[in-house]
C-alpha atoms as a PDB file:
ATOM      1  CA  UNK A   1      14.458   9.492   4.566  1.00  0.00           C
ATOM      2  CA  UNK A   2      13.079   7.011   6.941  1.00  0.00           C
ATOM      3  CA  UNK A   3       9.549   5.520   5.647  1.00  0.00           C
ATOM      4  CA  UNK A   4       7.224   2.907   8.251  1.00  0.00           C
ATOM      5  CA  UNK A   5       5.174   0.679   5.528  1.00  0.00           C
ATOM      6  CA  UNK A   6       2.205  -1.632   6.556  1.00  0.00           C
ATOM      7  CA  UNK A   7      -0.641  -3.218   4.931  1.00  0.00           C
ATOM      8  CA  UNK A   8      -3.844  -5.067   5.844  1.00  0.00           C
ATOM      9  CA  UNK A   9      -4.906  -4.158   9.076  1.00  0.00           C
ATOM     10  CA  UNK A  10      -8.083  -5.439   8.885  1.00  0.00           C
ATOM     11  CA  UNK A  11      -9.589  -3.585  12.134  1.00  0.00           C
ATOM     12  CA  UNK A  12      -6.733  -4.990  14.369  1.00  0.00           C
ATOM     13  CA  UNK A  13      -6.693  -2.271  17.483  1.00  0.00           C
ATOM     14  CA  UNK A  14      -3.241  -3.298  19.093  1.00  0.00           C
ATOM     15  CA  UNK A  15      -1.219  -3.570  15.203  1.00  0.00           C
ATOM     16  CA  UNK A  16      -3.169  -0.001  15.086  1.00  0.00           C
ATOM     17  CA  UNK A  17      -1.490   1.105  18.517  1.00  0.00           C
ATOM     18  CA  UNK A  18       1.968  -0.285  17.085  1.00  0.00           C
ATOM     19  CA  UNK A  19       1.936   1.784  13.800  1.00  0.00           C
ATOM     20  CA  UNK A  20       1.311   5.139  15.591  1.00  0.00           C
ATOM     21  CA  UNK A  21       3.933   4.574  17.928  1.00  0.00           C
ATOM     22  CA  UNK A  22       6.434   3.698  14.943  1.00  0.00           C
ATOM     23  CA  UNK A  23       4.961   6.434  13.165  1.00  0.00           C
ATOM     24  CA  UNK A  24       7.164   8.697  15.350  1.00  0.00           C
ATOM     25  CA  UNK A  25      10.353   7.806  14.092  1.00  0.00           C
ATOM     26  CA  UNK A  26       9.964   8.077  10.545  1.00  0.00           C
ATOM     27  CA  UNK A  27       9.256  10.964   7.873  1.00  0.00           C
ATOM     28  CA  UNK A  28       6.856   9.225   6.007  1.00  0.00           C
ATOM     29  CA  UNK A  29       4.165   7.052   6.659  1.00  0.00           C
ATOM     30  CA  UNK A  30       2.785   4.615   3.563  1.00  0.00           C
ATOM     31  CA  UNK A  31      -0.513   2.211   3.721  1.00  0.00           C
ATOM     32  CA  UNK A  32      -0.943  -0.102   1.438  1.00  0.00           C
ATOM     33  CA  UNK A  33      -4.593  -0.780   1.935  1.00  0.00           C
ATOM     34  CA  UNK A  34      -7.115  -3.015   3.904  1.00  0.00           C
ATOM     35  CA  UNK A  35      -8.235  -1.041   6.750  1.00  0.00           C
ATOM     36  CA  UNK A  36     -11.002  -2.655   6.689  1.00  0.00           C
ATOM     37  CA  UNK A  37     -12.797  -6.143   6.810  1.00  0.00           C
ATOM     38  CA  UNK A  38     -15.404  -6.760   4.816  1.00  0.00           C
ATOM     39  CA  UNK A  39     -16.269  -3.192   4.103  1.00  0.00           C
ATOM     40  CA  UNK A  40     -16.777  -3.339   7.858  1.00  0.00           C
ATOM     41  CA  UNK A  41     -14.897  -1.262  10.958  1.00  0.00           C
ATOM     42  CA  UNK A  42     -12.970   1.067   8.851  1.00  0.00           C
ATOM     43  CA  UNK A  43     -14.148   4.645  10.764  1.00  0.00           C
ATOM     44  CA  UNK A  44     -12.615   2.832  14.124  1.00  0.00           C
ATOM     45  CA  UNK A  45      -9.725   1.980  12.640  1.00  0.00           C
ATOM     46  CA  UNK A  46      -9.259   5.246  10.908  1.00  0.00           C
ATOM     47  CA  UNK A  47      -9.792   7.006  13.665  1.00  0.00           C
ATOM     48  CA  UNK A  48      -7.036   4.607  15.922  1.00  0.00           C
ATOM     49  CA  UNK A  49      -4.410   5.428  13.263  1.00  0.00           C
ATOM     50  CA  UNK A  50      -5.536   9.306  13.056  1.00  0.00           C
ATOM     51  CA  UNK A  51      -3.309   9.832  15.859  1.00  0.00           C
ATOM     52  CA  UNK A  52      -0.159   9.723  13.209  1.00  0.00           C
ATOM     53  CA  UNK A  53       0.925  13.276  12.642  1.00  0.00           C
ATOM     54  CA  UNK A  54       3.494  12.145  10.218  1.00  0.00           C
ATOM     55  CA  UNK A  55       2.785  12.648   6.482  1.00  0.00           C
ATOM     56  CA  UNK A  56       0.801   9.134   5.854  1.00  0.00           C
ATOM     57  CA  UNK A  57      -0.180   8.351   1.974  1.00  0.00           C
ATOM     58  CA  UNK A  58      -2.497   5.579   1.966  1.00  0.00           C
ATOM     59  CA  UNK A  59      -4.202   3.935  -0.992  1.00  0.00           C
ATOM     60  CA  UNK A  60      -7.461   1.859  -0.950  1.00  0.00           C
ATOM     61  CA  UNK A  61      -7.504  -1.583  -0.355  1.00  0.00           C
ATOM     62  CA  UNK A  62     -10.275  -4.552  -1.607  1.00  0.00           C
ATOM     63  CA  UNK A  63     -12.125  -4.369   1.920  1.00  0.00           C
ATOM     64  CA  UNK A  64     -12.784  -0.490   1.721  1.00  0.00           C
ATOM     65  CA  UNK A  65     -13.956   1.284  -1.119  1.00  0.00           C
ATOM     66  CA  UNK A  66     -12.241   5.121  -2.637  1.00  0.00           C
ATOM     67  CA  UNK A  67     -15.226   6.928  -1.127  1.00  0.00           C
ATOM     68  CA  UNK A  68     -15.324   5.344   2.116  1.00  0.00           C
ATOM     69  CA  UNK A  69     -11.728   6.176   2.866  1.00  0.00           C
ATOM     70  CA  UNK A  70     -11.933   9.427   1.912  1.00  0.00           C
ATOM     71  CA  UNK A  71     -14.907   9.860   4.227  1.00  0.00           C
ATOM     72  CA  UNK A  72     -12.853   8.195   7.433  1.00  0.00           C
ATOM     73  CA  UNK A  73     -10.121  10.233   6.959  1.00  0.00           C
ATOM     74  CA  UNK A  74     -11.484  13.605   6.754  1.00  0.00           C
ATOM     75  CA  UNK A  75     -10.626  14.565   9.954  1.00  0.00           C
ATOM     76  CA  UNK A  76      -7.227  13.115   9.309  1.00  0.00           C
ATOM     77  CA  UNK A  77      -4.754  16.109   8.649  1.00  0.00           C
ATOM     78  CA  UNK A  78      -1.851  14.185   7.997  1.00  0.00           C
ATOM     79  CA  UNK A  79      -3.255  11.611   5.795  1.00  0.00           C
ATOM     80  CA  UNK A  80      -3.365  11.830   1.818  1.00  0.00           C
ATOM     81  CA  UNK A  81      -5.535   9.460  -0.402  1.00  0.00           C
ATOM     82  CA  UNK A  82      -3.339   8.288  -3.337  1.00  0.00           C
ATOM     83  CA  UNK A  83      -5.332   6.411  -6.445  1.00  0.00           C
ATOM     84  CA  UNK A  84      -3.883   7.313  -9.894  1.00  0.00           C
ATOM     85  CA  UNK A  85      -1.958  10.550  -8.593  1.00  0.00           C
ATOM     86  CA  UNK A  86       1.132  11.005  -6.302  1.00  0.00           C
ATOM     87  CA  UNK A  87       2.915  13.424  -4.124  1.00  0.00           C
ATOM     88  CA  UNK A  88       6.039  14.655  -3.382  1.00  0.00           C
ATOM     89  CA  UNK A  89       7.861  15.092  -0.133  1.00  0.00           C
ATOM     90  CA  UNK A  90      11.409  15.916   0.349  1.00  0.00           C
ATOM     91  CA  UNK A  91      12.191  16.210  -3.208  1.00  0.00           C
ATOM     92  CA  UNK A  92      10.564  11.867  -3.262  1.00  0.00           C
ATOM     93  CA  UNK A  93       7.899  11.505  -5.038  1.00  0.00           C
ATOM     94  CA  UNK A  94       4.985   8.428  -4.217  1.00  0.00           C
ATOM     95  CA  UNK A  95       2.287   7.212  -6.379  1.00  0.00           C
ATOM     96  CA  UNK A  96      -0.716   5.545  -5.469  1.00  0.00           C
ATOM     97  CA  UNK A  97      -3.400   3.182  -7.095  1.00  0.00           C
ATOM     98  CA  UNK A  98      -5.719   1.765  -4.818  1.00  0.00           C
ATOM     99  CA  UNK A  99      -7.926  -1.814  -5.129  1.00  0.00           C
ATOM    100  CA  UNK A 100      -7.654  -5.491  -6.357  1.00  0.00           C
ATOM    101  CA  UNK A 101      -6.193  -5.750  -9.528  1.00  0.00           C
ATOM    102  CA  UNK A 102      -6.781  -8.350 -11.609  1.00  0.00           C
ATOM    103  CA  UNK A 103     -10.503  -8.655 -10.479  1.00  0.00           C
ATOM    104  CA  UNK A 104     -11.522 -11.060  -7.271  1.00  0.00           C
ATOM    105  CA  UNK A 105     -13.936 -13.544  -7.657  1.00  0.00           C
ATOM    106  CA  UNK A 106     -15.122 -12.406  -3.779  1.00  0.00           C
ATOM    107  CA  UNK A 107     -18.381 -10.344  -5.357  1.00  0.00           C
ATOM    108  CA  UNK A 108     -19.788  -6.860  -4.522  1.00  0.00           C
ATOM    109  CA  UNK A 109     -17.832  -6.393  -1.195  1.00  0.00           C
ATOM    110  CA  UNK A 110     -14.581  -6.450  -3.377  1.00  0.00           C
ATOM    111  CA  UNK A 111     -13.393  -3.106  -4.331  1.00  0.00           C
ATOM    112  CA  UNK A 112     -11.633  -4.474  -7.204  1.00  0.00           C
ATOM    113  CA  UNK A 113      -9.751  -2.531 -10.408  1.00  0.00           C
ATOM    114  CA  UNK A 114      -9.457  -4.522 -14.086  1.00  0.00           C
ATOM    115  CA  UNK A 115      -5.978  -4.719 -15.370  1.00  0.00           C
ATOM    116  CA  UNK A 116      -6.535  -1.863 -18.697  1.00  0.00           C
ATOM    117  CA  UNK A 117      -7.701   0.421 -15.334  1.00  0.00           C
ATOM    118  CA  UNK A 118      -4.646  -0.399 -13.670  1.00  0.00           C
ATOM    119  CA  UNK A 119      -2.453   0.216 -17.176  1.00  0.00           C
ATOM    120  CA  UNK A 120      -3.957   3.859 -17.550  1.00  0.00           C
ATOM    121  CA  UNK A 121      -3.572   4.946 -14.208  1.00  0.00           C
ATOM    122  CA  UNK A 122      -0.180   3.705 -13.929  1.00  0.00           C
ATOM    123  CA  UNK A 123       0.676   5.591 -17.024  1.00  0.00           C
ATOM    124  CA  UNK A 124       0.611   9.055 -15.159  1.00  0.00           C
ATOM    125  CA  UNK A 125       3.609   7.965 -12.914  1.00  0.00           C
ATOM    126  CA  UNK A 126       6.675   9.922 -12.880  1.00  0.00           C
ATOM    127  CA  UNK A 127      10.040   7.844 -13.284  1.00  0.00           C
ATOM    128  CA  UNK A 128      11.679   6.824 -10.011  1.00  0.00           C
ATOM    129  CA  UNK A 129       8.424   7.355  -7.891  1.00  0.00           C
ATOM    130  CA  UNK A 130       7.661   5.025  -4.843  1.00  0.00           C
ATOM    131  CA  UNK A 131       4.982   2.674  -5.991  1.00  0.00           C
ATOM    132  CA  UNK A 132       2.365   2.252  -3.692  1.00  0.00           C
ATOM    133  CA  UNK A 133       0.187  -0.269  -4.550  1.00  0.00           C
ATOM    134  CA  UNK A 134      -2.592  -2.663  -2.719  1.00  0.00           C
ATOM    135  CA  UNK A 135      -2.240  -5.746  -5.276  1.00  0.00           C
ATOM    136  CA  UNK A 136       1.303  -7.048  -5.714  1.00  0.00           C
ATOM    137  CA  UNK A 137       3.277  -7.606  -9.213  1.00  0.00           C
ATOM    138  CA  UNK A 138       2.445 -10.785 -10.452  1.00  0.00           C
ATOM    139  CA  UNK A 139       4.887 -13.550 -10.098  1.00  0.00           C
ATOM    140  CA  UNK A 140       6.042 -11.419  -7.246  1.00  0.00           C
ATOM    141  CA  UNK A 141       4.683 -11.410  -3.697  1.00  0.00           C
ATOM    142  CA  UNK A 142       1.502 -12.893  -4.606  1.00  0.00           C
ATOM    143  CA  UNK A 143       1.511 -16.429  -3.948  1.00  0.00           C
ATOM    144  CA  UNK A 144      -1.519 -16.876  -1.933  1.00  0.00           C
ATOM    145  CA  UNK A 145      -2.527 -20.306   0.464  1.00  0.00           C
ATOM    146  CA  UNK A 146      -4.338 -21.695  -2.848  1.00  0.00           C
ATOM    147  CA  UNK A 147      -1.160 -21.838  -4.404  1.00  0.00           C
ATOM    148  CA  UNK A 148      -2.266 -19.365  -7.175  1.00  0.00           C
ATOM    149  CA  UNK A 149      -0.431 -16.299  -7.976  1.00  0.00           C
ATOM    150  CA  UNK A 150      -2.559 -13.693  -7.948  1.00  0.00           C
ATOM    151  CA  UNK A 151      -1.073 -10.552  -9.004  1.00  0.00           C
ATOM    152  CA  UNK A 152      -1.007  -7.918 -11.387  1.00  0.00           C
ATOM    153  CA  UNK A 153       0.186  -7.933 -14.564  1.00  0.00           C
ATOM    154  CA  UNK A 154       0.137  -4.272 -14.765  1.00  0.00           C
ATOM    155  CA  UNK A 155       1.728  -3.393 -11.829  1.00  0.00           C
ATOM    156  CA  UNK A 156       4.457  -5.892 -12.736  1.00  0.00           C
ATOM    157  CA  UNK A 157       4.516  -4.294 -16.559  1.00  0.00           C
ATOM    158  CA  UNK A 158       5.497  -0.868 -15.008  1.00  0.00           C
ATOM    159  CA  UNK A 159       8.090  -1.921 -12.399  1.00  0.00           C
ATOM    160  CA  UNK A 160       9.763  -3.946 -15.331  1.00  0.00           C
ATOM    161  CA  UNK A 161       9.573  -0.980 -17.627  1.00  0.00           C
ATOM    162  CA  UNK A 162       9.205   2.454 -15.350  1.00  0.00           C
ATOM    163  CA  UNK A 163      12.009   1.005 -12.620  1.00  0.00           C
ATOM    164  CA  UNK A 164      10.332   3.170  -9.446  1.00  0.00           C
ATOM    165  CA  UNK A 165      12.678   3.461  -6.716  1.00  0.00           C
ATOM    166  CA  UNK A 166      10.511   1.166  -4.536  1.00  0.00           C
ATOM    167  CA  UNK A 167       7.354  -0.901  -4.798  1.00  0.00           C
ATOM    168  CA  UNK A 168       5.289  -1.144  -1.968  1.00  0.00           C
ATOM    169  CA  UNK A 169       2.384  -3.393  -1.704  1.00  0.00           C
ATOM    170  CA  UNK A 170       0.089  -5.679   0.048  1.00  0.00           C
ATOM    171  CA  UNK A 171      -3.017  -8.019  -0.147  1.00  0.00           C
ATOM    172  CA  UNK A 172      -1.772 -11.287  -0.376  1.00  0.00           C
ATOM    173  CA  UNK A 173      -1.198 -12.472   3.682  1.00  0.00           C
ATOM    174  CA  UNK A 174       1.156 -15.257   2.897  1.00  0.00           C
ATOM    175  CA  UNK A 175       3.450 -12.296   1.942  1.00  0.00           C
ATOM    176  CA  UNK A 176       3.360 -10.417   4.905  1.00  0.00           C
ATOM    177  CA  UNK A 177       6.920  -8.993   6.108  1.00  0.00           C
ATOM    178  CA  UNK A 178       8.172 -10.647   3.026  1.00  0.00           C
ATOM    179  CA  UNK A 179      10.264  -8.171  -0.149  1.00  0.00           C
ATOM    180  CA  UNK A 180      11.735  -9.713  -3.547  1.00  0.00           C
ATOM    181  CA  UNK A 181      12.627  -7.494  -6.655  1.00  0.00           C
ATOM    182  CA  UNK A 182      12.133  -7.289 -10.434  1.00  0.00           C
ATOM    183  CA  UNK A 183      14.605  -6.307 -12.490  1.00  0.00           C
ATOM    184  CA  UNK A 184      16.634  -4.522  -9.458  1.00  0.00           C
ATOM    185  CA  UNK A 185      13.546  -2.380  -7.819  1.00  0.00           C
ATOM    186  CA  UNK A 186      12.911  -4.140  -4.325  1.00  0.00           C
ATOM    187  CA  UNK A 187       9.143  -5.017  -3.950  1.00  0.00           C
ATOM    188  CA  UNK A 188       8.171  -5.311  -0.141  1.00  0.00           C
ATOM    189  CA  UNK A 189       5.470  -6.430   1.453  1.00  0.00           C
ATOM    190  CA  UNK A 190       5.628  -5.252   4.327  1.00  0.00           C
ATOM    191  CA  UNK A 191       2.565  -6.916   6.727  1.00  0.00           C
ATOM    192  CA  UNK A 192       0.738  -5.234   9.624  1.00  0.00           C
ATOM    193  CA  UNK A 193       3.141  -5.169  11.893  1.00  0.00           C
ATOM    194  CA  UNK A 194       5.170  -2.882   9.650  1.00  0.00           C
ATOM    195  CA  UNK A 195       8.465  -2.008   8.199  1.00  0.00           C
ATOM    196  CA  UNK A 196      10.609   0.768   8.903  1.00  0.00           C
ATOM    197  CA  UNK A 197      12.940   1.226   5.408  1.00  0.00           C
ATOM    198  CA  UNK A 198      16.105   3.965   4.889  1.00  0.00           C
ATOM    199  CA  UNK A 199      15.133   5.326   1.330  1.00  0.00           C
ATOM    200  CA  UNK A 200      16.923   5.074  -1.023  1.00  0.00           C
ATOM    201  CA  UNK A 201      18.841   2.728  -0.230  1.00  0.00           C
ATOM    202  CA  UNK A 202      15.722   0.202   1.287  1.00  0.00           C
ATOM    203  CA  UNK A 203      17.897  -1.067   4.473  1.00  0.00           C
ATOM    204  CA  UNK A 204      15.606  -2.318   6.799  1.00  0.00           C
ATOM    205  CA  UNK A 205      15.434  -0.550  10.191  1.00  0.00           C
ATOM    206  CA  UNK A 206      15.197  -1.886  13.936  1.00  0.00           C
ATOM    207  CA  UNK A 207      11.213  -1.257  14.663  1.00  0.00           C
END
């Protein structure tokens, strides 16, 4: 199964333009969140990556909220809204959970999710899923330009205990296009521009 990943967006017309036309040579689509900026400009750029007729499983990210995605992509028949829930496809199965976890410090515009949140939700994931998260594993990917690491303890308590097949996340820009692993499960982020990955197996693919 060919998968394209990507993450934060952020309103960006041409990266939008690139991910449909990638979009056409894989089987599954994944978002990782931040379509947005600001809460601001996510309809647009909803509507720009609309044109993907693959299966595309998004979650939320911090710049858009649950409700505001789901609204955007209404229209959107081949997109599926993943927060605490998955899907399968081709006998894979993907599970979503949306937000910043641990909290920001960035205020109301922050669509955030605490860590015991995170914990629950992430206890209703089937072994071996794909991991789609917006917040990385902490330790992991989430080195940001303050030189803080600002992941998830959750996240990183599941992939150390649950082994998915493949974590996919986002958030953290100094990341982008960037994968490491815990305890064997490769952890990509895999930047705006996209990844296309071979699952399982998660050889990279020429884009």
């Amino acid at each position: 199964m060919k998968l394209l990943l990507f993450c934060d967006v952020h309103c960006d017309e041409n990266v939008c333009k690139h991910i449909v036309q990638l979009s056409k040579q894989v089987d599954v689509v994944i978002g990782a969140g931040d379509y947005a900026t600001f809460r601001k400009g996510l309809d647009k750029t909803i509507a720009r990556l609309s044109a993907i007729e693959t299966p595309t499983l998004l979650v939320f990210g911090n710049h858009e909220s649950p409700e505001e995605l789901a609204r955007a992509c209404a229209p959107w028949p081949a997109a599926r809204i993943l927060h605490g829930r998955g899907v399968t496809i081709n006998g894979h199965t993907f599970f979503g959970i949306g937000g910043s976890t641990p909290v920001t410090p960035f205020g109301e515009w922050s669509v955030d999710v605490a860590e015991d949140v995170a914990r629950t939700l992430l206890a209703k994931a089937p072994d071996n899923c794909v991991l789609i998260s917006h917040s990385p594993p902490l330790n992991c990917l989430d080195l940001a330009g303050n030189n803080q690491h600002l992941g998830s303890r959750a996240i990183r308590e599941f992939i150390e205990t649950r082994s998915p097949g493949l974590a996919v996340c986002g958030h953290i820009h100094e990341a982008w296009n960037c994968r490491d692993s815990i305890s064997g499960v490769c952890v990509i982020n895999p930047g705006p521009q996209g990844v296309i990955l071979d699952y399982p197996g998660g050889k990279s693919l020429e884009n």
